[in-house]
PDB file of N, CA and C in Angstrom:
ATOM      1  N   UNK A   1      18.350  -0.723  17.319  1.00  0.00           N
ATOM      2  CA  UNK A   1      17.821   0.589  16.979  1.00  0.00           C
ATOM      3  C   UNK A   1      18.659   1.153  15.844  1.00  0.00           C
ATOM      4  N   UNK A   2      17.950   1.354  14.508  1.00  0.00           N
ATOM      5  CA  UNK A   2      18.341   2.149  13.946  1.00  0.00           C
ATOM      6  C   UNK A   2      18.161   3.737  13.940  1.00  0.00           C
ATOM      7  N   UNK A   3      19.565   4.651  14.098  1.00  0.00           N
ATOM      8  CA  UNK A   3      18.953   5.928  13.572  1.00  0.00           C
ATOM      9  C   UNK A   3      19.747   6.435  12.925  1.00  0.00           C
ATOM     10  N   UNK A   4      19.368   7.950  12.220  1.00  0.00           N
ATOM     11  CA  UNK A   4      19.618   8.043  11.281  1.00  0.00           C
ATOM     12  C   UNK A   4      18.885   9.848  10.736  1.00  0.00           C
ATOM     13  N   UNK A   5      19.775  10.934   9.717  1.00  0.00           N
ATOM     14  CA  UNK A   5      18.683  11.592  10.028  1.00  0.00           C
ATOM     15  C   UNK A   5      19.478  12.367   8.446  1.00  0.00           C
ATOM     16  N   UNK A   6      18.392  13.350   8.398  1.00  0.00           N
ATOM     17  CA  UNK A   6      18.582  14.092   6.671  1.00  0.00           C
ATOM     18  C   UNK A   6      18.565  15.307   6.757  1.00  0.00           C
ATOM     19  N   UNK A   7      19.503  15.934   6.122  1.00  0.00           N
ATOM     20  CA  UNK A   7      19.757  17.240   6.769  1.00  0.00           C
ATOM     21  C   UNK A   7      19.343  18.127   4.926  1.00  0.00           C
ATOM     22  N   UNK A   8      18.834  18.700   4.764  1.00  0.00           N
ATOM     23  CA  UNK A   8      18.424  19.550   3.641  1.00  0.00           C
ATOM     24  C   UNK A   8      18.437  20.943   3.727  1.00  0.00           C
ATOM     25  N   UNK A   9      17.557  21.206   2.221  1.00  0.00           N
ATOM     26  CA  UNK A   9      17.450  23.203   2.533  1.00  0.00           C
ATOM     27  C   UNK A   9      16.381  23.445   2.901  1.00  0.00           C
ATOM     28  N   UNK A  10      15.500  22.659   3.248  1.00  0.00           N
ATOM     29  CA  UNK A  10      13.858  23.225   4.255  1.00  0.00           C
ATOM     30  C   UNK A  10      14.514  22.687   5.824  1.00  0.00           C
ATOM     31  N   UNK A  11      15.262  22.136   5.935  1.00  0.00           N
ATOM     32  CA  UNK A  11      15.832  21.773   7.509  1.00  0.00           C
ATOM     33  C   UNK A  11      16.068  20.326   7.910  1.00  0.00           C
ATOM     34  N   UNK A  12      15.987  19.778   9.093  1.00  0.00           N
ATOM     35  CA  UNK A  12      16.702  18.524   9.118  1.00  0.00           C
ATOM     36  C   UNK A  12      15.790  17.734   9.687  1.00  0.00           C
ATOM     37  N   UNK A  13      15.863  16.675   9.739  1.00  0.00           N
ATOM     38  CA  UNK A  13      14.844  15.135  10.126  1.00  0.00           C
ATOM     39  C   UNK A  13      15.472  14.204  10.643  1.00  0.00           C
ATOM     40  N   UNK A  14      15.456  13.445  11.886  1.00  0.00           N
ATOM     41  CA  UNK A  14      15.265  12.402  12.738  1.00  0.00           C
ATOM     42  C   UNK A  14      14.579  11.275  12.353  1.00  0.00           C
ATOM     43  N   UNK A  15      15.462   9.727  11.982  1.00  0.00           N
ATOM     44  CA  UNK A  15      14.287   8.972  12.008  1.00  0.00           C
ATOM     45  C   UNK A  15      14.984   7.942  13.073  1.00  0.00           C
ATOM     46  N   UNK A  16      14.186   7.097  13.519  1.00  0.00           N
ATOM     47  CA  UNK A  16      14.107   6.467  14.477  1.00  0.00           C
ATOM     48  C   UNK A  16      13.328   4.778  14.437  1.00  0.00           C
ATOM     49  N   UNK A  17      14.345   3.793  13.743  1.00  0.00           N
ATOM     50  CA  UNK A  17      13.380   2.616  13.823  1.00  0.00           C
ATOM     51  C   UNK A  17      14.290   1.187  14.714  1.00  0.00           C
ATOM     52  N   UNK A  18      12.852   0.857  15.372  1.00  0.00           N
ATOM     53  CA  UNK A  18      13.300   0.280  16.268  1.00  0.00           C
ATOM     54  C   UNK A  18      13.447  -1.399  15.311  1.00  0.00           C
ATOM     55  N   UNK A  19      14.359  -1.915  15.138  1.00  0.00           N
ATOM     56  CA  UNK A  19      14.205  -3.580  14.372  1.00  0.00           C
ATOM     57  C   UNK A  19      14.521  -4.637  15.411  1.00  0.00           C
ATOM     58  N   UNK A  20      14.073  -4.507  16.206  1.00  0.00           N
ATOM     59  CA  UNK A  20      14.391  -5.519  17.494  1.00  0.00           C
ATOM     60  C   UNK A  20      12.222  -5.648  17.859  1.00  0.00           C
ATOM     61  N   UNK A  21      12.115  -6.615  18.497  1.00  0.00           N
ATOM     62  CA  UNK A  21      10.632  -6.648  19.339  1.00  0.00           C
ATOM     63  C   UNK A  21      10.698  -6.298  20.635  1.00  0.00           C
ATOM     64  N   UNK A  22      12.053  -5.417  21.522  1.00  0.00           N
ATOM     65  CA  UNK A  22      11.807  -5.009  22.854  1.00  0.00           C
ATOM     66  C   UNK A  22      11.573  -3.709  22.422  1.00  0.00           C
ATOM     67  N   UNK A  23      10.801  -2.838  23.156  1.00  0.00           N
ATOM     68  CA  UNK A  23      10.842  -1.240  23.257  1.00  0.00           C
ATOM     69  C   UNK A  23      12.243  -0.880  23.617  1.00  0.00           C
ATOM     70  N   UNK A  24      12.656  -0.434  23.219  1.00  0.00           N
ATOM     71  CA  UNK A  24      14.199   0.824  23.894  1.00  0.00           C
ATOM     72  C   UNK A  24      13.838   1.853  23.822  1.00  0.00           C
ATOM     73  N   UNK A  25      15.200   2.239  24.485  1.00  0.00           N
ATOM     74  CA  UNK A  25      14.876   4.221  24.055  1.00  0.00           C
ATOM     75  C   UNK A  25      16.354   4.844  23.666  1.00  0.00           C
ATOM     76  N   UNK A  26      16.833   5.789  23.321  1.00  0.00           N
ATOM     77  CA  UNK A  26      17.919   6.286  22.737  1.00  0.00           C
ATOM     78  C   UNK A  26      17.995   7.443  22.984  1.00  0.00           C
ATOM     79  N   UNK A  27      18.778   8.119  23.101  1.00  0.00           N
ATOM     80  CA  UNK A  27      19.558   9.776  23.661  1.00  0.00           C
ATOM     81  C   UNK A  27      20.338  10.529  22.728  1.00  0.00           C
ATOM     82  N   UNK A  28      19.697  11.307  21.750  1.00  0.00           N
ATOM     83  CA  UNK A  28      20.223  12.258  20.719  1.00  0.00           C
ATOM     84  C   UNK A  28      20.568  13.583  21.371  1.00  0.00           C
ATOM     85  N   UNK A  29      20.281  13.592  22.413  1.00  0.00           N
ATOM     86  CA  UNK A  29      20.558  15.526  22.943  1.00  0.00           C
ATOM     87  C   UNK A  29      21.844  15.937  23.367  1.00  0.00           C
ATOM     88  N   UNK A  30      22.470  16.488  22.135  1.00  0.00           N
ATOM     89  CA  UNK A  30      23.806  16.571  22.256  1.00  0.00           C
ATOM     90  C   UNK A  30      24.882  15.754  20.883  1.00  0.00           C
ATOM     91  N   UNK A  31      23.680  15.036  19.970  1.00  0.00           N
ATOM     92  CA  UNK A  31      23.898  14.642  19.351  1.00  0.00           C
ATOM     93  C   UNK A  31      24.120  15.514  17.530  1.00  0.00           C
ATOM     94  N   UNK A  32      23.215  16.219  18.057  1.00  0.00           N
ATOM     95  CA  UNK A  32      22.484  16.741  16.711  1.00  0.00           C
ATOM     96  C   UNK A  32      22.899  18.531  17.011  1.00  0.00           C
ATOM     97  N   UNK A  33      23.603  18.868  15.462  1.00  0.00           N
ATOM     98  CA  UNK A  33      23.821  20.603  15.894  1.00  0.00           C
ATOM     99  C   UNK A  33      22.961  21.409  16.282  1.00  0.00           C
ATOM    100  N   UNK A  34      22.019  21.370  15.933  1.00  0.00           N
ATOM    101  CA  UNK A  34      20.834  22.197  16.187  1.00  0.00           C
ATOM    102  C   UNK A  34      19.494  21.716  16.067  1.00  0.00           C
ATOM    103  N   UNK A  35      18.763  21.881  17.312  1.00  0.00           N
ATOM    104  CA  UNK A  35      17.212  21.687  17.590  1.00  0.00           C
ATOM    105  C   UNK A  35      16.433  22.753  17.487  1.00  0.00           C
ATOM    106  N   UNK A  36      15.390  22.940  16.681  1.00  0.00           N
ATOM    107  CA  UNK A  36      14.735  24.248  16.626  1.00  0.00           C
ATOM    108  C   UNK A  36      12.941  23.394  16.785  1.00  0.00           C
ATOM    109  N   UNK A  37      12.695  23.741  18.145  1.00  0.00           N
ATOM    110  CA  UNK A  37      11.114  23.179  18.469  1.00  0.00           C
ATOM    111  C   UNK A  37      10.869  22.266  17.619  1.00  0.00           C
ATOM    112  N   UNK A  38      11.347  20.979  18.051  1.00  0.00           N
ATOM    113  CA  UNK A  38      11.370  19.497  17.632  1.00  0.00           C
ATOM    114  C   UNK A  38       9.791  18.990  17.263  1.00  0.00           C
ATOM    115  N   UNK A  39       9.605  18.710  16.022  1.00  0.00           N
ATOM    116  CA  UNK A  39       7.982  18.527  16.044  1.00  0.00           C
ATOM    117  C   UNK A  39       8.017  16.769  15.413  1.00  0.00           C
ATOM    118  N   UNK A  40       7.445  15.679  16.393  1.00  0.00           N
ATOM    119  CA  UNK A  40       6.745  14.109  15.595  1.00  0.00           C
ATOM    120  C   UNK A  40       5.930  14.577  14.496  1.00  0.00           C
ATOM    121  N   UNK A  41       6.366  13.879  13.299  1.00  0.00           N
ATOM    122  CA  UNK A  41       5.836  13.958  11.981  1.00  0.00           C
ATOM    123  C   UNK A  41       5.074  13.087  11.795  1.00  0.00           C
ATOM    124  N   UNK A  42       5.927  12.140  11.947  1.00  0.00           N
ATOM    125  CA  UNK A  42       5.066  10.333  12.017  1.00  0.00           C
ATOM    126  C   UNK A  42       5.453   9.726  12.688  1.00  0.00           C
ATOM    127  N   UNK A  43       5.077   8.298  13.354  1.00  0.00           N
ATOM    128  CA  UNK A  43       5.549   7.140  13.997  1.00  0.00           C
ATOM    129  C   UNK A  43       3.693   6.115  14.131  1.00  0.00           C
ATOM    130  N   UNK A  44       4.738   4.939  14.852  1.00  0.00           N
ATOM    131  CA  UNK A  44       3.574   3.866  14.919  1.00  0.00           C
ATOM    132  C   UNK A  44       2.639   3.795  15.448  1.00  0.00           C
ATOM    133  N   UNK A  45       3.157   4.745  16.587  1.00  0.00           N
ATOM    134  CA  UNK A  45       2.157   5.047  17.529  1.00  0.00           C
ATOM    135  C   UNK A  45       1.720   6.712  18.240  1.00  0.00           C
ATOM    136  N   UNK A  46       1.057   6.545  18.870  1.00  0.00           N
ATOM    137  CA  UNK A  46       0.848   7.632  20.162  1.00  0.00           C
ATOM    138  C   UNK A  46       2.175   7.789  20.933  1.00  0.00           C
ATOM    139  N   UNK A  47       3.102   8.575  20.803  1.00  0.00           N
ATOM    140  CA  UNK A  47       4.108   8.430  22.080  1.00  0.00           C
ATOM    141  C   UNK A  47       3.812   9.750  23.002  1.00  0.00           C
ATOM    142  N   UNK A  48       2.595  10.367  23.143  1.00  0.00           N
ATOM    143  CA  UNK A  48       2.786  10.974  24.048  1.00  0.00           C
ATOM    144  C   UNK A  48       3.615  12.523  23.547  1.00  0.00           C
ATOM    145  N   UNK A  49       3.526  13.581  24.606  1.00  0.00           N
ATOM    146  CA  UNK A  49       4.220  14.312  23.935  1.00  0.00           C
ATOM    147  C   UNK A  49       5.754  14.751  23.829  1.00  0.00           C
ATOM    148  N   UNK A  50       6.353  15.154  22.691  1.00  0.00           N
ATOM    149  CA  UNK A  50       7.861  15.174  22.746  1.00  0.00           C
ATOM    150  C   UNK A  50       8.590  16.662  23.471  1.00  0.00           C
ATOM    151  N   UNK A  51       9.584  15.340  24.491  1.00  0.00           N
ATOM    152  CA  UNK A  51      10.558  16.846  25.003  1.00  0.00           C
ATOM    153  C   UNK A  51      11.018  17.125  23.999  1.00  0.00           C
ATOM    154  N   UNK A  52      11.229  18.597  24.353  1.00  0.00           N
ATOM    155  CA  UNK A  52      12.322  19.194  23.418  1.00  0.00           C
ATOM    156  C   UNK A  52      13.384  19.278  23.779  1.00  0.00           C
ATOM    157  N   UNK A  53      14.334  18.997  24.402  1.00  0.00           N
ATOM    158  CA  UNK A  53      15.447  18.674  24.612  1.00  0.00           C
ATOM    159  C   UNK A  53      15.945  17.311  23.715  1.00  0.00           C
ATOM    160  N   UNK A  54      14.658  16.048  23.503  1.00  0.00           N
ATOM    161  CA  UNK A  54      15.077  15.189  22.929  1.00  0.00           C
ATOM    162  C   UNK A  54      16.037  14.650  23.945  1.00  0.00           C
ATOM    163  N   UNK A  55      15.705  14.226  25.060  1.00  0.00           N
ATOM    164  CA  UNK A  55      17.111  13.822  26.181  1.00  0.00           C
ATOM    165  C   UNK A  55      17.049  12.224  25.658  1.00  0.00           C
ATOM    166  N   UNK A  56      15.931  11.690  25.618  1.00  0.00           N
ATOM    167  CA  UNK A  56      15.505  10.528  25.805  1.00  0.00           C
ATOM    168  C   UNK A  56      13.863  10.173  25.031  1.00  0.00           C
ATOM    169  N   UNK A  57      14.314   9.332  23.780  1.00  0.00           N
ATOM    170  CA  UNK A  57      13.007   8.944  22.836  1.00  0.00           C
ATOM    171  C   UNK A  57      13.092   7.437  22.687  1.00  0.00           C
ATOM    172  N   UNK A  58      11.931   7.332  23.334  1.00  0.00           N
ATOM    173  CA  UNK A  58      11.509   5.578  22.933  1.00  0.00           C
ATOM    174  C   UNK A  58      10.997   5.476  22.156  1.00  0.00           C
ATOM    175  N   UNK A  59      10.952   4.156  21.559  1.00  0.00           N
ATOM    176  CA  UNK A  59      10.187   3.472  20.622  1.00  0.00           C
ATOM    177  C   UNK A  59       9.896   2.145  20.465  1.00  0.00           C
ATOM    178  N   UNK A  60       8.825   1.770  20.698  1.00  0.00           N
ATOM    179  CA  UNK A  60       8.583   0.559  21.040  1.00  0.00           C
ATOM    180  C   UNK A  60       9.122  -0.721  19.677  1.00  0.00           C
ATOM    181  N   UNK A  61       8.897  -1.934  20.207  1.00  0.00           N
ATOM    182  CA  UNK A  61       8.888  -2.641  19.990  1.00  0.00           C
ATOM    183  C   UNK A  61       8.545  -3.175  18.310  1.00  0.00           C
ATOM    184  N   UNK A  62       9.690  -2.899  16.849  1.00  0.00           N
ATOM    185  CA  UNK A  62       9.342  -3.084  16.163  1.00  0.00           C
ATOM    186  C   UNK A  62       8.756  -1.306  15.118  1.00  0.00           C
ATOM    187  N   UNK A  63       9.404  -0.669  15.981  1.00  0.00           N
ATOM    188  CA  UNK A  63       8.413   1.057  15.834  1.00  0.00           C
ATOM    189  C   UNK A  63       9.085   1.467  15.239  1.00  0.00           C
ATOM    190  N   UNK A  64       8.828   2.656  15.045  1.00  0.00           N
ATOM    191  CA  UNK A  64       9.002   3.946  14.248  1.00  0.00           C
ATOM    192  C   UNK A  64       8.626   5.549  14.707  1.00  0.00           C
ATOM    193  N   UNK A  65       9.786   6.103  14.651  1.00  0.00           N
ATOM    194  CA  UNK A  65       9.427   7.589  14.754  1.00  0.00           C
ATOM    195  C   UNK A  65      10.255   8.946  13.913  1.00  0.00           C
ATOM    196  N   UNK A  66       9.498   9.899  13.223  1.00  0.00           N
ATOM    197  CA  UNK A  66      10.377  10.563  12.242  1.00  0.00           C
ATOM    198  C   UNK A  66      10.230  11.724  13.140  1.00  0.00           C
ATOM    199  N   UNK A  67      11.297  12.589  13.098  1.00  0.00           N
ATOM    200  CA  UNK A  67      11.105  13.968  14.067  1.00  0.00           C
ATOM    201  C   UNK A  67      11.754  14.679  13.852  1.00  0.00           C
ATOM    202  N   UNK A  68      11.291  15.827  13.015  1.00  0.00           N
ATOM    203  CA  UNK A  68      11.567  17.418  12.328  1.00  0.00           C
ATOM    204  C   UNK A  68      11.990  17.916  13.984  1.00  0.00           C
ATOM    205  N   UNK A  69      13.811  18.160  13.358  1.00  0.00           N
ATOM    206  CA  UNK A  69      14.386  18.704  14.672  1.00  0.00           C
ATOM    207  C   UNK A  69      14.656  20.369  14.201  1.00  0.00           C
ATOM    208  N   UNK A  70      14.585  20.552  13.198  1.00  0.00           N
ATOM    209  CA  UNK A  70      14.928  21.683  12.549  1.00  0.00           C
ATOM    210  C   UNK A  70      14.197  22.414  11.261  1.00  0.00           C
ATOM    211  N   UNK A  71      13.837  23.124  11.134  1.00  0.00           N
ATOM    212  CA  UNK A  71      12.766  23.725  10.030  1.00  0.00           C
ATOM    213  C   UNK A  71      13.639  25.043   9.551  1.00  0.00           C
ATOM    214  N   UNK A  72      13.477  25.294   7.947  1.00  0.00           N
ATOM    215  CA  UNK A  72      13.994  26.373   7.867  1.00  0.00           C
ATOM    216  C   UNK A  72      12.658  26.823   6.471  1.00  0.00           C
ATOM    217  N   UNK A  73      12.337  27.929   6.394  1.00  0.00           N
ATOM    218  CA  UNK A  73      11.278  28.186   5.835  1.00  0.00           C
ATOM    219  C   UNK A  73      11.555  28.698   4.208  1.00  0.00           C
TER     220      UNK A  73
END
């Protein structure tokens, strides 16, 4: 699992790629200074909808997921 994330002046981004063929999952909550109503931008798939806590994000097998943890207007 790669991650990895971009912090700017419109706010910050989560990406999330999985380079292995098992699904995992990974635990950023507590990772990241600030979460402001975490919104999926993109990924490979359907994952369903995202906690906001971010306790725990999978990604399957080969995947991808980008996730606006922070917005500033």
């Amino acid at each position: 699992m790669l991650a990895h994330r971009f912090v700017g002046e419109k706010g910050e981004m989560l990406f999330l790629h999985n380079l292995g063929d098992a699904p995992c999952a990974v635990r950023v909550a507590g990772q990241l200074d600030h979460i402001d109503a975490p919104q999926e931008v993109f990924a490979d798939r359907d994952y369903g909808p995202l906690d906001p806590s971010l306790e725990e994000l999978r990604v399957e097998g080969l995947g991808y997921r980008w996730i606006r943890v922070r917005f500033t207007p």
